[in-house]
PDB file of N, CA and C in Angstrom:
ATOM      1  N   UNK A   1      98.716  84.721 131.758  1.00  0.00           N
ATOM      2  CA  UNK A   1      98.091  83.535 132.299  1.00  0.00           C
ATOM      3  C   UNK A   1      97.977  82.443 131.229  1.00  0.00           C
ATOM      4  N   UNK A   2      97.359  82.776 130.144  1.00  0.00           N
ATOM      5  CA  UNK A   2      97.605  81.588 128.882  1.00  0.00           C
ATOM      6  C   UNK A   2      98.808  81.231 128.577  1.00  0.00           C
ATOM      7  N   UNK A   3      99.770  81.825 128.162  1.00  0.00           N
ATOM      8  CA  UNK A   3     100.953  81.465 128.064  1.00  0.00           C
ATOM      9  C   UNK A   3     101.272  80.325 129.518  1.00  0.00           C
ATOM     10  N   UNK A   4     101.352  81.195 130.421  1.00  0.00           N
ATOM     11  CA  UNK A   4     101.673  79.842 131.780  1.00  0.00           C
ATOM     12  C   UNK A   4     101.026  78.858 131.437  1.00  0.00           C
ATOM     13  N   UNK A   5      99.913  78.798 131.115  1.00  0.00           N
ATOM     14  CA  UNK A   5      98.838  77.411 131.259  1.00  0.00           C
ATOM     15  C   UNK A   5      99.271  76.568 129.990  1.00  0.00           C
ATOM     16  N   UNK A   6      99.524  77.486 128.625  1.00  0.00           N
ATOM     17  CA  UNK A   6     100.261  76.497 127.306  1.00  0.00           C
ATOM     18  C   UNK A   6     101.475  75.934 127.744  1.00  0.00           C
ATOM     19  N   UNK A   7     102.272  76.607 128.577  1.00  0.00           N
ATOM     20  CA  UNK A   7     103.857  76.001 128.825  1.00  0.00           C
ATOM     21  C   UNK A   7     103.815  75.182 130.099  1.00  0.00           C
ATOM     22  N   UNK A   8     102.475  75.164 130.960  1.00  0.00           N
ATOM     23  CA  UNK A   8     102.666  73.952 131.642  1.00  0.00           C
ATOM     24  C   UNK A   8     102.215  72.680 130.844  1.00  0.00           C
ATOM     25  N   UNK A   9     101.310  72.909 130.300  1.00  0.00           N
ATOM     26  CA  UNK A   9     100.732  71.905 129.388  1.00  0.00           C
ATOM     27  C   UNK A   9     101.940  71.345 128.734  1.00  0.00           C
ATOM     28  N   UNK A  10     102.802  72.338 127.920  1.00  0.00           N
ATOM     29  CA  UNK A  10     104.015  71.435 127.174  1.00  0.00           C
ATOM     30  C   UNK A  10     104.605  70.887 128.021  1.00  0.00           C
ATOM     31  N   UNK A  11     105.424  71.880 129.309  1.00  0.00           N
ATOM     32  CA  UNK A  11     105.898  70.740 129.875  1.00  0.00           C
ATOM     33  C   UNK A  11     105.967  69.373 130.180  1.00  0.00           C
ATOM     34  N   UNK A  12     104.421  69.312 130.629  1.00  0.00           N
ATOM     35  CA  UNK A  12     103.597  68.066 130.951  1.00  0.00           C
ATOM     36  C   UNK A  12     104.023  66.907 129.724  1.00  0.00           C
ATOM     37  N   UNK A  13     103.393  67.403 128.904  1.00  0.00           N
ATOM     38  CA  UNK A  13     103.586  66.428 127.651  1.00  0.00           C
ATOM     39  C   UNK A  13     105.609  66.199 127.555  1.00  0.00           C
ATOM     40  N   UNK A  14     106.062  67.072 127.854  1.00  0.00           N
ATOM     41  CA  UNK A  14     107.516  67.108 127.488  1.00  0.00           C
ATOM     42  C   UNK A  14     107.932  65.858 128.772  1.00  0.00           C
ATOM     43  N   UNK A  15     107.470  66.163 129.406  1.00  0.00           N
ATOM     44  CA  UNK A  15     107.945  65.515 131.271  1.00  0.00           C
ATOM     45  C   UNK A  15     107.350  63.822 130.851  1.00  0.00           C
ATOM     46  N   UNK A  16     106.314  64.004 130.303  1.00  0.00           N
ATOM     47  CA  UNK A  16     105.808  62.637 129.724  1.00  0.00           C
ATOM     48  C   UNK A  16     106.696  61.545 129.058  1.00  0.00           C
ATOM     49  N   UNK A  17     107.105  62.354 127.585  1.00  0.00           N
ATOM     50  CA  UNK A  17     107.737  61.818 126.851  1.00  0.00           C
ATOM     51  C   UNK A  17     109.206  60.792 127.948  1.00  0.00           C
ATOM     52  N   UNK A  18     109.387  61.609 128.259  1.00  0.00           N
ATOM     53  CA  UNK A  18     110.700  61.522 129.324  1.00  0.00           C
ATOM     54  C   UNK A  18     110.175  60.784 130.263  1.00  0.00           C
ATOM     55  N   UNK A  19     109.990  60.466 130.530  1.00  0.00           N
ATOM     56  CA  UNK A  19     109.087  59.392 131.326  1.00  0.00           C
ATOM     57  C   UNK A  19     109.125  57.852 130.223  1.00  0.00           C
ATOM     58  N   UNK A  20     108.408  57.903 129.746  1.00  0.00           N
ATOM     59  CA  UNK A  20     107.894  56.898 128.465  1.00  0.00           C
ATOM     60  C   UNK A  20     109.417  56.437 128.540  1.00  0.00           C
ATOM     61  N   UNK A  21     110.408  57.553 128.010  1.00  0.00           N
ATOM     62  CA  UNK A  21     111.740  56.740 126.987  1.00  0.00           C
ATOM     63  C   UNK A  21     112.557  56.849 128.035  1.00  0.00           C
ATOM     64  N   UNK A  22     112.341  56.618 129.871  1.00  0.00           N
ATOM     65  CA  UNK A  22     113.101  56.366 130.603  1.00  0.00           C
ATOM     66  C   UNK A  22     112.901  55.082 130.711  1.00  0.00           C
ATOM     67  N   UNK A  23     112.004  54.462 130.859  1.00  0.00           N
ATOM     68  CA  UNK A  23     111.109  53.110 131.234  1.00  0.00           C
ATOM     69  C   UNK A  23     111.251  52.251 130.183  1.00  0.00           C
ATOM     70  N   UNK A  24     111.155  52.254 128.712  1.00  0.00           N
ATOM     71  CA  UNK A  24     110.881  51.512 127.503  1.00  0.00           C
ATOM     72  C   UNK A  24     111.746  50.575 127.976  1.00  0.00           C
ATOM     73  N   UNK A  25     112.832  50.864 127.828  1.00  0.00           N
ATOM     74  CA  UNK A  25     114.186  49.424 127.526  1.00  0.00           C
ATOM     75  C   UNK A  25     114.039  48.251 128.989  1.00  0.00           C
ATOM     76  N   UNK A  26     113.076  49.075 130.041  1.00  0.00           N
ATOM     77  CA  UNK A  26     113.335  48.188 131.299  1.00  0.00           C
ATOM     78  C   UNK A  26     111.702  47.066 131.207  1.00  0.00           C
ATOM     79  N   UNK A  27     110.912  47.614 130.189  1.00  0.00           N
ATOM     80  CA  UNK A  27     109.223  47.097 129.835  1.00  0.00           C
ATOM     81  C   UNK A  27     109.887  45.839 128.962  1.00  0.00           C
ATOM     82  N   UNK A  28     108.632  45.240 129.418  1.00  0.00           N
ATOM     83  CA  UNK A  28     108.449  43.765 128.632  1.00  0.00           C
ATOM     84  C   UNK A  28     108.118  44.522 127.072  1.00  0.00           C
ATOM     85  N   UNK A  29     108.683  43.230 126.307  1.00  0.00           N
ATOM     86  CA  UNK A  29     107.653  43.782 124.692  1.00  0.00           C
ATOM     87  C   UNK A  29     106.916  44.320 124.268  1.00  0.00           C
ATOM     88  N   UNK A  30     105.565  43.415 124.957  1.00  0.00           N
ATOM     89  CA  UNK A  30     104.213  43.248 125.327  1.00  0.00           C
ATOM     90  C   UNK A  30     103.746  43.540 126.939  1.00  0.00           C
ATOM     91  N   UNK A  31     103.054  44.955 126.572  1.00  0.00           N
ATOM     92  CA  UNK A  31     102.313  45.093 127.749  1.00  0.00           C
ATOM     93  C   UNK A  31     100.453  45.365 127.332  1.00  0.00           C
ATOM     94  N   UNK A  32      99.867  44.708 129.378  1.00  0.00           N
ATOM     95  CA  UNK A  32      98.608  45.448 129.155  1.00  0.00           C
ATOM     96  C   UNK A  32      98.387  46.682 128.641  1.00  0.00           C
ATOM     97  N   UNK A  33      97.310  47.204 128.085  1.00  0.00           N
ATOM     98  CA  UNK A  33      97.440  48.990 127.875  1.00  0.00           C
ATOM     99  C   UNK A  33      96.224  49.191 128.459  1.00  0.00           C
ATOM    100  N   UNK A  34      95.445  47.900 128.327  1.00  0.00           N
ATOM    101  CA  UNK A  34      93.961  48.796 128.988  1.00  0.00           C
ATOM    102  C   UNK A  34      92.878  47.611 129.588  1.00  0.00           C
ATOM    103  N   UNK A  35      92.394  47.649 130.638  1.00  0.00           N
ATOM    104  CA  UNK A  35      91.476  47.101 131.537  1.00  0.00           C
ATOM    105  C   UNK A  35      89.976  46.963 131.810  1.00  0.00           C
ATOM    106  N   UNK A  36      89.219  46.281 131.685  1.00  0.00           N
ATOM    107  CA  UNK A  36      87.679  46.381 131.741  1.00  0.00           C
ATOM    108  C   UNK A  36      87.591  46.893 133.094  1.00  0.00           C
ATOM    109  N   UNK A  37      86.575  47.439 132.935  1.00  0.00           N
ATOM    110  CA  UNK A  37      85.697  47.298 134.469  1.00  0.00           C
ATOM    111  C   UNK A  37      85.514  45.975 135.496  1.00  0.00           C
ATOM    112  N   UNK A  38      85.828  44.972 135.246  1.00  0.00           N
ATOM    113  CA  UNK A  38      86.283  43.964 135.492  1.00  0.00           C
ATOM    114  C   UNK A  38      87.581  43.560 136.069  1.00  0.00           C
ATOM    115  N   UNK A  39      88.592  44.786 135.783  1.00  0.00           N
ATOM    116  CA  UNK A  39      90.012  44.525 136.203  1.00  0.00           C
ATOM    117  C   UNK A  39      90.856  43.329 134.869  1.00  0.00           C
ATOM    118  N   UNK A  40      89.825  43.134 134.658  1.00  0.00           N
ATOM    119  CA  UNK A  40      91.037  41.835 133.224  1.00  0.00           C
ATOM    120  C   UNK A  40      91.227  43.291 131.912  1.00  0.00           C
ATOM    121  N   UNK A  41      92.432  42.197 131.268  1.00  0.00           N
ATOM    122  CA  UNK A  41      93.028  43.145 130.207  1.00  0.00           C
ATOM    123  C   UNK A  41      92.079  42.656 129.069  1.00  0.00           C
ATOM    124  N   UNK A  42      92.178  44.134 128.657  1.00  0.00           N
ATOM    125  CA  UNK A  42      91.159  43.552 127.287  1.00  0.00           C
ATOM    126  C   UNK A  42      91.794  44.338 125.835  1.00  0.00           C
ATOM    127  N   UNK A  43      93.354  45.059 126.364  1.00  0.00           N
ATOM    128  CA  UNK A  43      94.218  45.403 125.287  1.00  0.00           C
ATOM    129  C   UNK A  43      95.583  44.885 125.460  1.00  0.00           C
ATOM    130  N   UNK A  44      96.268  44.474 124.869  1.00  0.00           N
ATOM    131  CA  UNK A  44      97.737  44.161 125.011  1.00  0.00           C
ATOM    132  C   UNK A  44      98.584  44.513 123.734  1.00  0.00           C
ATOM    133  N   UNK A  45      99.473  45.613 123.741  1.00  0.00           N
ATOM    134  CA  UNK A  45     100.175  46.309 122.820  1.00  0.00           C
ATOM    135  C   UNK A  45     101.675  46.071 122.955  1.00  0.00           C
ATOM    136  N   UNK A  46     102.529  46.347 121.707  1.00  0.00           N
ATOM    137  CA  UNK A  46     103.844  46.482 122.015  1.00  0.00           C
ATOM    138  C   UNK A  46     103.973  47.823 122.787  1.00  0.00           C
ATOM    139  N   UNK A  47     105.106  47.419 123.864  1.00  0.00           N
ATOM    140  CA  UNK A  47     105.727  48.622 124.687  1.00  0.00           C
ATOM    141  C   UNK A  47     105.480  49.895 124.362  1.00  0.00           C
ATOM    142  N   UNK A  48     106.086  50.495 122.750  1.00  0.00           N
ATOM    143  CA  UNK A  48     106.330  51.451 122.417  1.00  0.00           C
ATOM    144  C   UNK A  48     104.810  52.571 122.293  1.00  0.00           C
ATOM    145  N   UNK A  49     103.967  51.362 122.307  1.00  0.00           N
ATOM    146  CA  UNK A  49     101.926  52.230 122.671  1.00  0.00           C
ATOM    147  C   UNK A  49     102.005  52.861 123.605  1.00  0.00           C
ATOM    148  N   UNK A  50     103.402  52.869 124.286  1.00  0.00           N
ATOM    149  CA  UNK A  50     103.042  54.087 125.643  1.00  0.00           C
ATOM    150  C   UNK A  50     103.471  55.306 124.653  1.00  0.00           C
ATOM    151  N   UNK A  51     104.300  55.888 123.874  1.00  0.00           N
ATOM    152  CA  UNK A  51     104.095  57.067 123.223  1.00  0.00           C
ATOM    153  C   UNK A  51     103.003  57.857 122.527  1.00  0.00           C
ATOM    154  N   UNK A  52     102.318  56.828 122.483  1.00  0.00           N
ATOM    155  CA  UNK A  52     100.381  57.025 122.257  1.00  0.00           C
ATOM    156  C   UNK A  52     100.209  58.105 122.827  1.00  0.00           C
ATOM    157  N   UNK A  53     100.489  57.949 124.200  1.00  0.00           N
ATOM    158  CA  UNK A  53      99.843  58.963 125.355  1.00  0.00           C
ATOM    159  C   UNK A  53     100.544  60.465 125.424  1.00  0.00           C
ATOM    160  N   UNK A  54     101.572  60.422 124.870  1.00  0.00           N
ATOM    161  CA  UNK A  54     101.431  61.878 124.773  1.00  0.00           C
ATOM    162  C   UNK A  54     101.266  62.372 123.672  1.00  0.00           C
ATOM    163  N   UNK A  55     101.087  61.787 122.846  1.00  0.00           N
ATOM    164  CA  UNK A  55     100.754  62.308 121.122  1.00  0.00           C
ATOM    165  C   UNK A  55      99.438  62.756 121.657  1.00  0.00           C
ATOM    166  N   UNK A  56      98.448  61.317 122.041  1.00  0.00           N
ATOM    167  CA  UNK A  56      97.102  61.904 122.727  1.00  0.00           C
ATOM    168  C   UNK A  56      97.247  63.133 123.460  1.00  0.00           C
ATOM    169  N   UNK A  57      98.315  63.755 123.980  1.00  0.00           N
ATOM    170  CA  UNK A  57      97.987  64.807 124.979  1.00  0.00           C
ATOM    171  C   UNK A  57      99.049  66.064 124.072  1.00  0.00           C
ATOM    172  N   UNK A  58      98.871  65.979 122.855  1.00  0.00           N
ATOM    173  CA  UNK A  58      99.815  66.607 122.371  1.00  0.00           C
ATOM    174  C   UNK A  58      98.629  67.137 121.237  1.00  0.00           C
ATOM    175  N   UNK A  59      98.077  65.936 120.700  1.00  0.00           N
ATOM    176  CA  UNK A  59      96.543  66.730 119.771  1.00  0.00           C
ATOM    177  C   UNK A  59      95.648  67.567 120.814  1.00  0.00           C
ATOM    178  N   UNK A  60      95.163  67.034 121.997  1.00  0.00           N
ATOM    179  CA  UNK A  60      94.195  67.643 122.804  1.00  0.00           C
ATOM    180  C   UNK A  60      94.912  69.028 123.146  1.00  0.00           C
ATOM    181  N   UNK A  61      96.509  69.596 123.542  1.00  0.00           N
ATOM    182  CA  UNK A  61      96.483  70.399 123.662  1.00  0.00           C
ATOM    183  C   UNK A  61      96.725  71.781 122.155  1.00  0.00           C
ATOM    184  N   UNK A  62      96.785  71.051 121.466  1.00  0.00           N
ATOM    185  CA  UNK A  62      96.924  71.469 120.166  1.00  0.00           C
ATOM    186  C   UNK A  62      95.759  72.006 119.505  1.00  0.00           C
ATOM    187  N   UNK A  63      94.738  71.286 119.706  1.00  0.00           N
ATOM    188  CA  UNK A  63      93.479  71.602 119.591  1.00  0.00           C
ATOM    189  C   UNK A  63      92.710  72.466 120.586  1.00  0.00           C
ATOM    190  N   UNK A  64      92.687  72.358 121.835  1.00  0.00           N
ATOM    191  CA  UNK A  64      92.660  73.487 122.706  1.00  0.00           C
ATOM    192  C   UNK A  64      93.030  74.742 122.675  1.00  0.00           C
ATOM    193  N   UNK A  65      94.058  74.748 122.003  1.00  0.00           N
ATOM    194  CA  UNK A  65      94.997  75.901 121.937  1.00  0.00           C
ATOM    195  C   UNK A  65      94.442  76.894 120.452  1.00  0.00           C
ATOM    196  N   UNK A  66      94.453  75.799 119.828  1.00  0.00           N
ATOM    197  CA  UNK A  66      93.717  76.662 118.331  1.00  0.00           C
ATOM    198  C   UNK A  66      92.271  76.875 119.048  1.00  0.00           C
ATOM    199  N   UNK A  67      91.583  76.459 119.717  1.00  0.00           N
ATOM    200  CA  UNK A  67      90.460  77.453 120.047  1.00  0.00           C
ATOM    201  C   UNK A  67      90.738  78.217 120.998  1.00  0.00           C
ATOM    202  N   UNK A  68      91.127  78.523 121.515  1.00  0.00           N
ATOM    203  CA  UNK A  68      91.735  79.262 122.495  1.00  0.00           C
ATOM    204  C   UNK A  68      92.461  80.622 121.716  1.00  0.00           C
ATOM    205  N   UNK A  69      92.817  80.175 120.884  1.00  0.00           N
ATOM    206  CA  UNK A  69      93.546  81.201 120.285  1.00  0.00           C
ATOM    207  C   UNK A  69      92.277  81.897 119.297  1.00  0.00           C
ATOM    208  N   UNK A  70      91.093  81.386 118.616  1.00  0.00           N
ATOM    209  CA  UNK A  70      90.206  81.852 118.221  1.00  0.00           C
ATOM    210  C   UNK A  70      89.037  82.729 119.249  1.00  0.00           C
ATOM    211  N   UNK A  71      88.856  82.203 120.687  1.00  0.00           N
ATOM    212  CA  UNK A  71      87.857  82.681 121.492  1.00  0.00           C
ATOM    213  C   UNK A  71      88.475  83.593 122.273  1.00  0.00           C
ATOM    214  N   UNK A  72      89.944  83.946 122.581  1.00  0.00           N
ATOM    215  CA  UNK A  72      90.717  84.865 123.170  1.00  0.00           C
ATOM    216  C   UNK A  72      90.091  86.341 123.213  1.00  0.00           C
ATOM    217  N   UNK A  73      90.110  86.963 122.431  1.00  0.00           N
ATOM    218  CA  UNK A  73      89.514  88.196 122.069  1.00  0.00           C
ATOM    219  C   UNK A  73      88.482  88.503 122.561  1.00  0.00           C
ATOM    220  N   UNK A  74      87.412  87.593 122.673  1.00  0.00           N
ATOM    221  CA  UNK A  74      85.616  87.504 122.707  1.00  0.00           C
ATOM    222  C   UNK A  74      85.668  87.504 123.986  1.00  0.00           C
ATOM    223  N   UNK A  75      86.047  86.128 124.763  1.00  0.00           N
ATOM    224  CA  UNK A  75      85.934  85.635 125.922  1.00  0.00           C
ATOM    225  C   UNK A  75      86.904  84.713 126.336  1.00  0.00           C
ATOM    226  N   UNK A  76      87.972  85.584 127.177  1.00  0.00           N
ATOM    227  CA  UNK A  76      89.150  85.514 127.756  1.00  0.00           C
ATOM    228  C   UNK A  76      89.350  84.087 128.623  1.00  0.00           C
ATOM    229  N   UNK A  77      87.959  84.090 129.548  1.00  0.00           N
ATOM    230  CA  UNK A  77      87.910  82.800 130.365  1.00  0.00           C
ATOM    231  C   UNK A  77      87.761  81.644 129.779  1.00  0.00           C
ATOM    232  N   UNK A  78      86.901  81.750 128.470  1.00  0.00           N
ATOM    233  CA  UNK A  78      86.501  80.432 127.623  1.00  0.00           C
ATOM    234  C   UNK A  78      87.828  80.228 127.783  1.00  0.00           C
ATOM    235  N   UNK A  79      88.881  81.006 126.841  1.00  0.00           N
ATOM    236  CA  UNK A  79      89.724  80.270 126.347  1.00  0.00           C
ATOM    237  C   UNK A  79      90.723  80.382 127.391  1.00  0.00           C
ATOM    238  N   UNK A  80      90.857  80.520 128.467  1.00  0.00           N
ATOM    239  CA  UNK A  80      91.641  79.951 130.146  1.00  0.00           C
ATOM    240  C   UNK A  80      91.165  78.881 130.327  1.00  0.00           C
ATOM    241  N   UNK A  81      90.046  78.454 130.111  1.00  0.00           N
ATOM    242  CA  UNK A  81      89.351  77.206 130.460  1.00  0.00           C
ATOM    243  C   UNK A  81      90.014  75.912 129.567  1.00  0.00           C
ATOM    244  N   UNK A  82      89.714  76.491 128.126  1.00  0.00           N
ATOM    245  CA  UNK A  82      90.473  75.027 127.275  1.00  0.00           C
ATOM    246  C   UNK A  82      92.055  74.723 127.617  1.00  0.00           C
ATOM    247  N   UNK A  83      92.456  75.989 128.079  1.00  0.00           N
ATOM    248  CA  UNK A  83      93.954  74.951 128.330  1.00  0.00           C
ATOM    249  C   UNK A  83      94.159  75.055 129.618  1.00  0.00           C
ATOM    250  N   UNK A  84      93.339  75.335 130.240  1.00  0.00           N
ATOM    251  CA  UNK A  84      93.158  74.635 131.529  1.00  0.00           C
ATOM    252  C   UNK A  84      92.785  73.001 131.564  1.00  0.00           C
ATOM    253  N   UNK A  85      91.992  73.101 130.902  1.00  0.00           N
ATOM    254  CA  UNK A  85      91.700  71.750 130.443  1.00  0.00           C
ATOM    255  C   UNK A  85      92.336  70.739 129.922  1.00  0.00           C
ATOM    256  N   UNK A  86      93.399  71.197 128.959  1.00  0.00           N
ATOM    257  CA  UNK A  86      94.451  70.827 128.678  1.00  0.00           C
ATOM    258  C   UNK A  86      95.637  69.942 129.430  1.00  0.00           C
ATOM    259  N   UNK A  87      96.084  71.036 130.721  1.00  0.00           N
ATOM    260  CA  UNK A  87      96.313  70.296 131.687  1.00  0.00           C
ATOM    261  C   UNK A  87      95.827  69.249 132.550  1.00  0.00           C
ATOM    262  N   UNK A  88      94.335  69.265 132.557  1.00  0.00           N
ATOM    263  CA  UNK A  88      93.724  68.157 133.266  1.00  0.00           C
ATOM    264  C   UNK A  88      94.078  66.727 132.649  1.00  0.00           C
ATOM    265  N   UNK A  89      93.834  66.849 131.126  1.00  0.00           N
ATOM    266  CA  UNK A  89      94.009  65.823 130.528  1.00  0.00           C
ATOM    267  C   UNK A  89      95.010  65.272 130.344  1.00  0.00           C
ATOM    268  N   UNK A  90      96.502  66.291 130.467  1.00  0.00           N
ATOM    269  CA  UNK A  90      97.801  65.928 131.024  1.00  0.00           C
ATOM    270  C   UNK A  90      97.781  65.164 131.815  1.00  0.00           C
ATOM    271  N   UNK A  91      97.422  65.654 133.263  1.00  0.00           N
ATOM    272  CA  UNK A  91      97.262  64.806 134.128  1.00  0.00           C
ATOM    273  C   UNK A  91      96.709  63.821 134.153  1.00  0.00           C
ATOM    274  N   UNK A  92      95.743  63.018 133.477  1.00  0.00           N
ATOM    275  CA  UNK A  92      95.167  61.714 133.663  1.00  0.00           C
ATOM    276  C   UNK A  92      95.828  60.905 132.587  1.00  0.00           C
ATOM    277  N   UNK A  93      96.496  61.547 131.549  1.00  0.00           N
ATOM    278  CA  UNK A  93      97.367  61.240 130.808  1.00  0.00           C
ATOM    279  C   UNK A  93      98.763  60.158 131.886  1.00  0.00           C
ATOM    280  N   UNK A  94      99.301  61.057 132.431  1.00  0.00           N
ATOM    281  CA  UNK A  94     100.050  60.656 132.901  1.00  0.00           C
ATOM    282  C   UNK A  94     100.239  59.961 134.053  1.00  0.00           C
ATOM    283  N   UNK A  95      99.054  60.071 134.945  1.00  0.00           N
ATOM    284  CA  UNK A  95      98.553  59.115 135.715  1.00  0.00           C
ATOM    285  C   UNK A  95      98.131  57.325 135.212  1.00  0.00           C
ATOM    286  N   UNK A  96      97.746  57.580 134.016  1.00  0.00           N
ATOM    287  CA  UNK A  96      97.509  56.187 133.248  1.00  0.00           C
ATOM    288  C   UNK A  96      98.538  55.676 133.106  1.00  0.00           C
ATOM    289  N   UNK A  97      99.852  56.314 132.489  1.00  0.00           N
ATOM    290  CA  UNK A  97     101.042  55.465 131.758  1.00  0.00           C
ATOM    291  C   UNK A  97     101.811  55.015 133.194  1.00  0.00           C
ATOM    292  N   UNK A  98     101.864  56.080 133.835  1.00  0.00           N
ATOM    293  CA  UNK A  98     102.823  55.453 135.211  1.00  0.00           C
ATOM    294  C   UNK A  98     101.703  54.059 135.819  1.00  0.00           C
ATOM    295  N   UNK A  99     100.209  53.908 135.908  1.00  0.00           N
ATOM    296  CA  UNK A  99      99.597  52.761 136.660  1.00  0.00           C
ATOM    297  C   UNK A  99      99.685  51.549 135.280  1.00  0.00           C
ATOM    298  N   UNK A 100     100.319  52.158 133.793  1.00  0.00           N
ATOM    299  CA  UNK A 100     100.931  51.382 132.701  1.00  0.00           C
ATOM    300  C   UNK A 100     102.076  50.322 132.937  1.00  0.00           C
ATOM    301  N   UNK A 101     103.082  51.458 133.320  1.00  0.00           N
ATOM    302  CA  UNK A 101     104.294  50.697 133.975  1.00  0.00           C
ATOM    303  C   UNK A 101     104.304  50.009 134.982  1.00  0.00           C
ATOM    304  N   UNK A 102     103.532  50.810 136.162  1.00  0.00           N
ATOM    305  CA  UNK A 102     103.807  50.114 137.689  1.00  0.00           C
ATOM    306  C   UNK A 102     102.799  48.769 137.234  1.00  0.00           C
ATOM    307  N   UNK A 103     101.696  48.581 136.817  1.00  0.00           N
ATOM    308  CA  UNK A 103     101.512  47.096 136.288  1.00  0.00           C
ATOM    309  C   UNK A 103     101.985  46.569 135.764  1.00  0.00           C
ATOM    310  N   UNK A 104     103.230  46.633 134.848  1.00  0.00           N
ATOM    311  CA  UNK A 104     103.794  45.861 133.932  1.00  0.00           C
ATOM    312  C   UNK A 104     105.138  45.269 134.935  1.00  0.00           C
ATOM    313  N   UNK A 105     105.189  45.491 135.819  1.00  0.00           N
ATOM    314  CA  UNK A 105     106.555  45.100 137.126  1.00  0.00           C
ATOM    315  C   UNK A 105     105.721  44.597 138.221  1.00  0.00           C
ATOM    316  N   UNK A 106     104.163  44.126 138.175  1.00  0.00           N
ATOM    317  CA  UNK A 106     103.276  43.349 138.356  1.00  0.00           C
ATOM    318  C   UNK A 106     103.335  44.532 140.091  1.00  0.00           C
ATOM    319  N   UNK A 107     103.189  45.395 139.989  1.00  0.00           N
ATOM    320  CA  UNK A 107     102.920  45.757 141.593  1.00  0.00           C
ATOM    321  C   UNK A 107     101.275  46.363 141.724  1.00  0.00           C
TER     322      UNK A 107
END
């Protein structure tokens, strides 16, 4: 079960990347990266800040994983939980960069 849950997690991050360096060359320079509560931009980065996001999801599962790999022994579920978790954060990971792009083609 850990193993499945680390190799969806990579995937994720892998499926990411691939994502990111399908899109780059078709992105403006300069895009929004991030939005107030307000809906206005209150970050604007070069393009290539979308690889941010899976580095971000590349420490979180990295770090998950080293505890996971420390609480394994003790308590099996703890550490099902952190890279379970792992994946969650995949997912909002990658939910951000795609509502990244689909704003930057103004839809």
């Amino acid at each position: 079960m850990a193993l499945g849950l680390a190799g969806a997690s990579l995937l994720s991050i892998g499926g990411l990347v691939a994502y990111v360096t399908l899109w780059l060359p078709s992105l403006p320079l300069l895009l929004p990266l991030h939005y107030n509560g307000l809906g206005s931009v209150d970050l604007i980065g070069p393009r290539t800040d979308l690889y941010k996001m899976p580095g971000i999801g590349g420490v979180v599962f990295l770090t998950n994983l080293a505890l996971a790999s420390q609480v394994h022994a003790r308590e099996r579920l703890a550490a099902l939980t952190l890279l379970a978790a792992s994946i969650l954060v995949q997912g909002m990971l990658i939910v951000a960069t795609i509502n990244i792009v689909r704003l930057a083609f103004g839809d």
